[in-house]
PDB file of N, CA and C in Angstrom:
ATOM      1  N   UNK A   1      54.490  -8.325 -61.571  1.00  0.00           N
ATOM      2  CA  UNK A   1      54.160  -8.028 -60.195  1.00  0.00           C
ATOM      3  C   UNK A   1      55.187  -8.625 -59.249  1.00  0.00           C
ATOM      4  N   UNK A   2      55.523  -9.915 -59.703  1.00  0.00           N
ATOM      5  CA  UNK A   2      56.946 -10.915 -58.837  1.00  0.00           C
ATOM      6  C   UNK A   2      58.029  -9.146 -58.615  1.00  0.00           C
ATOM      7  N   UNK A   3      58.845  -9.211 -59.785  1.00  0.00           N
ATOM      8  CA  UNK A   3      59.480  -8.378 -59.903  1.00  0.00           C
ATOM      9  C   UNK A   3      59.541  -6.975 -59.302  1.00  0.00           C
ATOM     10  N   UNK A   4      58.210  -6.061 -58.580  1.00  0.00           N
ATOM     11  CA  UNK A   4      57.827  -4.872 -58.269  1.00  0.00           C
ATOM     12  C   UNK A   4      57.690  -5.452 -56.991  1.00  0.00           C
ATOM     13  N   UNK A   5      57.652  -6.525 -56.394  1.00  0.00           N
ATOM     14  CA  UNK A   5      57.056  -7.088 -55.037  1.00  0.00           C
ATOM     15  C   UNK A   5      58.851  -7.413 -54.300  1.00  0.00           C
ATOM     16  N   UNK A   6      59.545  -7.650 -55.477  1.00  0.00           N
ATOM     17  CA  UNK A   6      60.984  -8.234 -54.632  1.00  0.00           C
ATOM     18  C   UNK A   6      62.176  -7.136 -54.857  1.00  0.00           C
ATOM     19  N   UNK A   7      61.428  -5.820 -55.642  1.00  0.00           N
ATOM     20  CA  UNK A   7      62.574  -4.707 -55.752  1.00  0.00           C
ATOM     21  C   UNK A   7      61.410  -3.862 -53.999  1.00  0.00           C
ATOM     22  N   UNK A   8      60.691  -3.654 -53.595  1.00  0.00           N
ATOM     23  CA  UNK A   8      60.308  -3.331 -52.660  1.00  0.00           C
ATOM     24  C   UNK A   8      60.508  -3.875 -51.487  1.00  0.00           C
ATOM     25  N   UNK A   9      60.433  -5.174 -51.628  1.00  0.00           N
ATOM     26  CA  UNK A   9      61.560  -5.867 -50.228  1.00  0.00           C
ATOM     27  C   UNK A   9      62.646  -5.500 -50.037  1.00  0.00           C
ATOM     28  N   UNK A  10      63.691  -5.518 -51.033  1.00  0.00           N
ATOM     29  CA  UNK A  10      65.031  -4.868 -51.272  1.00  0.00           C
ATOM     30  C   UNK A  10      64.836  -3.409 -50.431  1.00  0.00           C
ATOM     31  N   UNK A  11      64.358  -2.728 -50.863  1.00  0.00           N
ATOM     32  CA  UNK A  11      64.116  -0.970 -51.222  1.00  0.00           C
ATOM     33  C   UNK A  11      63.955  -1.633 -49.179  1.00  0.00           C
ATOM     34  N   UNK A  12      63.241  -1.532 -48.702  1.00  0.00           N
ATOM     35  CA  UNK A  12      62.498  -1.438 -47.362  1.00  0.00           C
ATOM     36  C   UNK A  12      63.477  -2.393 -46.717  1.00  0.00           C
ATOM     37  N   UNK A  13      64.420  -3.273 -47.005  1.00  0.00           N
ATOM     38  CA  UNK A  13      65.815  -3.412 -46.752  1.00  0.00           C
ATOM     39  C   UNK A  13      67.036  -3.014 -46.519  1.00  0.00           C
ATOM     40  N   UNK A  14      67.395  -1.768 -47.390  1.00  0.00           N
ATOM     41  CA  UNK A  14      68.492  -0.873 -47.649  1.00  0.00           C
ATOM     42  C   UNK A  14      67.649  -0.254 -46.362  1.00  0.00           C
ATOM     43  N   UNK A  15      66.440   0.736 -46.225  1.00  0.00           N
ATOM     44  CA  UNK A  15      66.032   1.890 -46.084  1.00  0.00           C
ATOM     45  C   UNK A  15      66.235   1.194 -44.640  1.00  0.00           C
ATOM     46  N   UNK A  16      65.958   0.187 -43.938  1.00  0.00           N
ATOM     47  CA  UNK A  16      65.722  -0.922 -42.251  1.00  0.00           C
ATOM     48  C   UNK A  16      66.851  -0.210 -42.100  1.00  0.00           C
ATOM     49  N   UNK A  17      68.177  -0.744 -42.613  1.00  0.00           N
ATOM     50  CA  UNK A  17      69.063  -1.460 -42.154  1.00  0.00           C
ATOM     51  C   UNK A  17      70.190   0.389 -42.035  1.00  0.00           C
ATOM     52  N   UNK A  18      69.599   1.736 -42.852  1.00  0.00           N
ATOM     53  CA  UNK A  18      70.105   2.333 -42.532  1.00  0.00           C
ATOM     54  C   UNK A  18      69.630   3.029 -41.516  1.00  0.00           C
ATOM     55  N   UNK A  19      68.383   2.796 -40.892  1.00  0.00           N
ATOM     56  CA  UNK A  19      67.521   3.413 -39.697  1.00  0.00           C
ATOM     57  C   UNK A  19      68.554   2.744 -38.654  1.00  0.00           C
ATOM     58  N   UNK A  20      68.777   1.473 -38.469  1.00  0.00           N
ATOM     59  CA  UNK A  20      69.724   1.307 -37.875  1.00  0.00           C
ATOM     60  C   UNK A  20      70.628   1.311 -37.306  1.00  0.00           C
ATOM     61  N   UNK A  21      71.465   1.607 -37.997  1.00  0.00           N
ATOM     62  CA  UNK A  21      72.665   2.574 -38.041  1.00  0.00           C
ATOM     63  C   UNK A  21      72.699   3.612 -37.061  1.00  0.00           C
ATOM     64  N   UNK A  22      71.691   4.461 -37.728  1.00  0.00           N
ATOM     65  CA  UNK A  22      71.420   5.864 -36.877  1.00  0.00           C
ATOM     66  C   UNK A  22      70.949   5.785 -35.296  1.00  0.00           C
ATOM     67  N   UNK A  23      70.524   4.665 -35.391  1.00  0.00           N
ATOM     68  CA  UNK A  23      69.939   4.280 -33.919  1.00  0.00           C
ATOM     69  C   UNK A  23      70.823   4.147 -32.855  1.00  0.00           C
ATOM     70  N   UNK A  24      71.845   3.714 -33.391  1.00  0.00           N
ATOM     71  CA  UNK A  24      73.053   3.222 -32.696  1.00  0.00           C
ATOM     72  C   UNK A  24      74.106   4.765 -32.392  1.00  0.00           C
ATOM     73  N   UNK A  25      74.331   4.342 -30.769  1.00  0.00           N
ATOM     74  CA  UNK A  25      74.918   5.944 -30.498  1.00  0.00           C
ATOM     75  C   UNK A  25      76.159   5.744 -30.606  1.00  0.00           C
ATOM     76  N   UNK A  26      76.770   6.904 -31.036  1.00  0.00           N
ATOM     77  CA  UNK A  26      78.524   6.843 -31.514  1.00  0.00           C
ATOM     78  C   UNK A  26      79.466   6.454 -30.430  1.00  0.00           C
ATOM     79  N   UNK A  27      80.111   5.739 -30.806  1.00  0.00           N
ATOM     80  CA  UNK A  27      81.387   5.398 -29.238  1.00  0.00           C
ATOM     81  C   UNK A  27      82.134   6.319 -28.652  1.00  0.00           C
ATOM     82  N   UNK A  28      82.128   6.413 -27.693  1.00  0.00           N
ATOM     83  CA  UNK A  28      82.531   7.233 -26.818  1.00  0.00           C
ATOM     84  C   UNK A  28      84.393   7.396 -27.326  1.00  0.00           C
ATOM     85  N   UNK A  29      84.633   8.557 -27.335  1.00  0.00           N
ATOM     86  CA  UNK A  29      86.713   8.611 -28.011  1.00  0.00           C
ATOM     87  C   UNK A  29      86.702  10.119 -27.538  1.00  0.00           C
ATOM     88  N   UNK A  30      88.280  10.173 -26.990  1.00  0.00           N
ATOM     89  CA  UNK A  30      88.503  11.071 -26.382  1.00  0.00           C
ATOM     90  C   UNK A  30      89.152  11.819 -27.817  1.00  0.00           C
ATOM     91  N   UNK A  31      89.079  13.542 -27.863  1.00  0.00           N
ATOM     92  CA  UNK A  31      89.413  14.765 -28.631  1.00  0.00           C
ATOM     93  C   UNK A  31      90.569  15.131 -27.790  1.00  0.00           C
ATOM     94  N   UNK A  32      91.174  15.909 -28.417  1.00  0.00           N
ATOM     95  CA  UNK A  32      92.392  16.602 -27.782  1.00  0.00           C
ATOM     96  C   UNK A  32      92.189  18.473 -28.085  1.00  0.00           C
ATOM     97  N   UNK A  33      92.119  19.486 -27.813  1.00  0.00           N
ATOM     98  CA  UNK A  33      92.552  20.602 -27.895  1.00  0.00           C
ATOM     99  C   UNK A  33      93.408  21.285 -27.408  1.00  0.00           C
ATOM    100  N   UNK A  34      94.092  21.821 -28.095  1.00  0.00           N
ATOM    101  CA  UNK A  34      95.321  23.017 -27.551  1.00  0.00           C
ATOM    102  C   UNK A  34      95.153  24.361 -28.024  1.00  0.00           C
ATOM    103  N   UNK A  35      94.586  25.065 -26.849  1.00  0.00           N
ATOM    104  CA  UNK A  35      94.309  26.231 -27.226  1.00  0.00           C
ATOM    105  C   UNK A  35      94.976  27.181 -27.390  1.00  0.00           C
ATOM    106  N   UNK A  36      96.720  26.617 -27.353  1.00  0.00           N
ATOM    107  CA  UNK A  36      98.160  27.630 -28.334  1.00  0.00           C
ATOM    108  C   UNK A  36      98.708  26.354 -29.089  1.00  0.00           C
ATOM    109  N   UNK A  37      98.717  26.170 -30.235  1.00  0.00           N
ATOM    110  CA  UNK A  37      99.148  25.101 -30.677  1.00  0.00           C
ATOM    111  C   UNK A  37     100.733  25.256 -31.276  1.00  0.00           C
ATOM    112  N   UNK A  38     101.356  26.600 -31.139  1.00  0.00           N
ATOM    113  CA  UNK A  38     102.579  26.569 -31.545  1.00  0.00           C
ATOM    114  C   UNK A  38     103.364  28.002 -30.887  1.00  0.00           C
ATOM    115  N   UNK A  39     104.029  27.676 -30.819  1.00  0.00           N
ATOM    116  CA  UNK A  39     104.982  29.164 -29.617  1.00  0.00           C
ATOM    117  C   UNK A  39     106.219  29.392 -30.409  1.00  0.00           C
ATOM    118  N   UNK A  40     106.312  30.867 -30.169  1.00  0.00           N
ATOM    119  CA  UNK A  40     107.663  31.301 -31.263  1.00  0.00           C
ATOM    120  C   UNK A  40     108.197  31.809 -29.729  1.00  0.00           C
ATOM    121  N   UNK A  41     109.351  31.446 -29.842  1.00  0.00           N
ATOM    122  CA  UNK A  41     110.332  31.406 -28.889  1.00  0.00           C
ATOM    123  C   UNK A  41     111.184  33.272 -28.973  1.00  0.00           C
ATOM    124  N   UNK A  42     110.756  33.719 -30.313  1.00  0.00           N
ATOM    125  CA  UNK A  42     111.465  34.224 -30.833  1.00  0.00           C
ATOM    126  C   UNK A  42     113.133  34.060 -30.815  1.00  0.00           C
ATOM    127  N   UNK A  43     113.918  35.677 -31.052  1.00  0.00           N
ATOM    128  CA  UNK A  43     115.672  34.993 -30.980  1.00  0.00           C
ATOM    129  C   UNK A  43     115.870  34.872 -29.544  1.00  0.00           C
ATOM    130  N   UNK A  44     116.552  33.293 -29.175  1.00  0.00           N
ATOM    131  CA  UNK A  44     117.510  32.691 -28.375  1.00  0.00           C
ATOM    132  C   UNK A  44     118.858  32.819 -28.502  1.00  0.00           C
ATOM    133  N   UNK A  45     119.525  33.304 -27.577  1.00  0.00           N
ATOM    134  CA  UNK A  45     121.047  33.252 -27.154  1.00  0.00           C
ATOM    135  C   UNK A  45     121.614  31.603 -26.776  1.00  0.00           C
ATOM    136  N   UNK A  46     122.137  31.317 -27.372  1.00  0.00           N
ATOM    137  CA  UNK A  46     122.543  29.836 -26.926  1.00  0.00           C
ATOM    138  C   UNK A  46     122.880  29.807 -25.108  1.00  0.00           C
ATOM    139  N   UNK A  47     122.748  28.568 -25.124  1.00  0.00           N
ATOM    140  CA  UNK A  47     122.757  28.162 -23.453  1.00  0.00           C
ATOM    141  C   UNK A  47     121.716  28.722 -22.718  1.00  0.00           C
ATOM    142  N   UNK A  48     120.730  29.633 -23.401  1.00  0.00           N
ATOM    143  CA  UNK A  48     119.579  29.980 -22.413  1.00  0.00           C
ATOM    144  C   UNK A  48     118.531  28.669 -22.144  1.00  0.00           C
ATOM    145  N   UNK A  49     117.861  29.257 -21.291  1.00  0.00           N
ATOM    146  CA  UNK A  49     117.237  27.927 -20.873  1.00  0.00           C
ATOM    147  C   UNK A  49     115.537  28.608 -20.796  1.00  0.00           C
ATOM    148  N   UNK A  50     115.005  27.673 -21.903  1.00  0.00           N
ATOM    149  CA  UNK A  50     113.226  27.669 -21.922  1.00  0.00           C
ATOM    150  C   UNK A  50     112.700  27.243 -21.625  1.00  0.00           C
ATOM    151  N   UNK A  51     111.543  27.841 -21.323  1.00  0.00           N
ATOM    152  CA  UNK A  51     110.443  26.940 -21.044  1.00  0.00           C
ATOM    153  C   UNK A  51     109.056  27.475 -21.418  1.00  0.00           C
ATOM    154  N   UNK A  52     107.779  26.627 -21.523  1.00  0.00           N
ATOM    155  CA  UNK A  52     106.591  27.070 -21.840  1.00  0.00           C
ATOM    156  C   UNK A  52     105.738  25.841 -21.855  1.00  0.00           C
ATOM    157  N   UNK A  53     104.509  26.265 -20.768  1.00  0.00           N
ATOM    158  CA  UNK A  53     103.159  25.514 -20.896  1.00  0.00           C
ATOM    159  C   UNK A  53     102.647  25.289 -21.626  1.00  0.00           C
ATOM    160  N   UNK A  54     102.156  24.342 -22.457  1.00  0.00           N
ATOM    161  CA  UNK A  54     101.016  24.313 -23.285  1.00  0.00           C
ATOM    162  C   UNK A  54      99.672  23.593 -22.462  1.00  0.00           C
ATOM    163  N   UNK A  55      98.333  24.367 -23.042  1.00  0.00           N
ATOM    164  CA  UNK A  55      97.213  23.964 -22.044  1.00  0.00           C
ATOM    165  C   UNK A  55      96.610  22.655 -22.670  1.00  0.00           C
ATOM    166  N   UNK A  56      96.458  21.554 -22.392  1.00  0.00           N
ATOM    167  CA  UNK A  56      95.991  20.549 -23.001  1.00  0.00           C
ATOM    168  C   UNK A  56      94.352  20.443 -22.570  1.00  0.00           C
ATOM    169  N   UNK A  57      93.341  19.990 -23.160  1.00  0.00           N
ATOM    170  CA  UNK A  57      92.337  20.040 -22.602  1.00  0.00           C
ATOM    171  C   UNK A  57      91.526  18.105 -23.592  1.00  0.00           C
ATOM    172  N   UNK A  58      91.022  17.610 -22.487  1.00  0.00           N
ATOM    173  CA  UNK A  58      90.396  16.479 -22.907  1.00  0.00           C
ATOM    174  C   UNK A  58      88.510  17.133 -23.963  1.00  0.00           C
ATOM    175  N   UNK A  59      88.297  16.988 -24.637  1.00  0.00           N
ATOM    176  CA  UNK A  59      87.208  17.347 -25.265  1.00  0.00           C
ATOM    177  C   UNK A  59      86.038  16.391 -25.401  1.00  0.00           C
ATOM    178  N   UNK A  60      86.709  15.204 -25.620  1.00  0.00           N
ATOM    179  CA  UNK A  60      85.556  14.382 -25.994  1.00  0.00           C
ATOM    180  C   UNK A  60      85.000  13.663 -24.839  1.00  0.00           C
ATOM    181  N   UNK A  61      84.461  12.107 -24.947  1.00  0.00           N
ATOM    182  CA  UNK A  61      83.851  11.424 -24.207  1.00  0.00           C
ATOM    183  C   UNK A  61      84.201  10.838 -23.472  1.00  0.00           C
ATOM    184  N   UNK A  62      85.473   9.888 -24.099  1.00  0.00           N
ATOM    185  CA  UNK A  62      86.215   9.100 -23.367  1.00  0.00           C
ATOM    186  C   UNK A  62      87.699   9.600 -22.450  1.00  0.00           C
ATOM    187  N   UNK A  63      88.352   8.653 -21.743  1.00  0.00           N
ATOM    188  CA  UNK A  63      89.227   8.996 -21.316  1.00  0.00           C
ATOM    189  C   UNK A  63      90.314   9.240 -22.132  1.00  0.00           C
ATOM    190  N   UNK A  64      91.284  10.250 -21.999  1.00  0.00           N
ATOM    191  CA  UNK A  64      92.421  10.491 -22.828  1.00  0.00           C
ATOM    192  C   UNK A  64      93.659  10.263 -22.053  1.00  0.00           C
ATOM    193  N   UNK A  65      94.439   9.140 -23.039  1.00  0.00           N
ATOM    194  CA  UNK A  65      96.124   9.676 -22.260  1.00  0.00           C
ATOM    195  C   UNK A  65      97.108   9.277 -22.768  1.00  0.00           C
ATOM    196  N   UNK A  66      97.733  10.340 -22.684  1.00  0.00           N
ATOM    197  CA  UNK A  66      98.918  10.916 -23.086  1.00  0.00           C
ATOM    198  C   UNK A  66     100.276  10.127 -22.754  1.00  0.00           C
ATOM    199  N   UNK A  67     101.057   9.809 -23.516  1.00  0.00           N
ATOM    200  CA  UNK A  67     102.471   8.885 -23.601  1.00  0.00           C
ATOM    201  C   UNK A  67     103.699   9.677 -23.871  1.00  0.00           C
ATOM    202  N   UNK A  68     104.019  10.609 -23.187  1.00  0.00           N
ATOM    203  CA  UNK A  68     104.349  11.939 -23.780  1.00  0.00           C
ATOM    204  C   UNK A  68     106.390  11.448 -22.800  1.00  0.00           C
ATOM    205  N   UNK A  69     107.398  11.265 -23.881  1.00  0.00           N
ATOM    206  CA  UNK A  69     108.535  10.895 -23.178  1.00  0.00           C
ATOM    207  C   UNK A  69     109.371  12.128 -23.452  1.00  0.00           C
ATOM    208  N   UNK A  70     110.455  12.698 -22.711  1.00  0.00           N
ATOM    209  CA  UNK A  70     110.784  13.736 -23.284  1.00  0.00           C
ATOM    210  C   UNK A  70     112.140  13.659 -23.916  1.00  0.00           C
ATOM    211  N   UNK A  71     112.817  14.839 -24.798  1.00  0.00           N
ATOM    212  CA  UNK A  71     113.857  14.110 -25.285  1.00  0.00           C
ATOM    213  C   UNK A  71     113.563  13.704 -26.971  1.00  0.00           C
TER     214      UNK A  71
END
């Protein structure tokens, strides 16, 4: 009975401690989406000069930012 009395403490231990867990709300982190994630330039003539937007969009919770140097 010792034995069936201290694997059920255990058991109702594991089972606490993962209710827990779940209780706890996820931290807030910022997502990134790009809704063109790659651009074909197609053929370039040398010395032309490009350019193109990409749309960045924040998704998640937190604040996002960008360290973006060019070059």
């Amino acid at each position: 009975m010792t034995r069936l009395g201290a694997a059920l403490v255990v058991l109702l231990a594991v089972v606490g401690a993962g209710r827990a867990d779940e209780a706890t709300p996820p931290a807030p982190r910022s997502a990134l989406e790009v809704a063109e994630p790659t651009w074909d330039a197609g053929k370039v003539v040398r010395g032309t000069s490009l350019s193109h937007a990409f749309l960045l969009k924040n998704v998640g919770t937190a604040e996002l930012a960008i360290d973006a140097k060019p070059g």
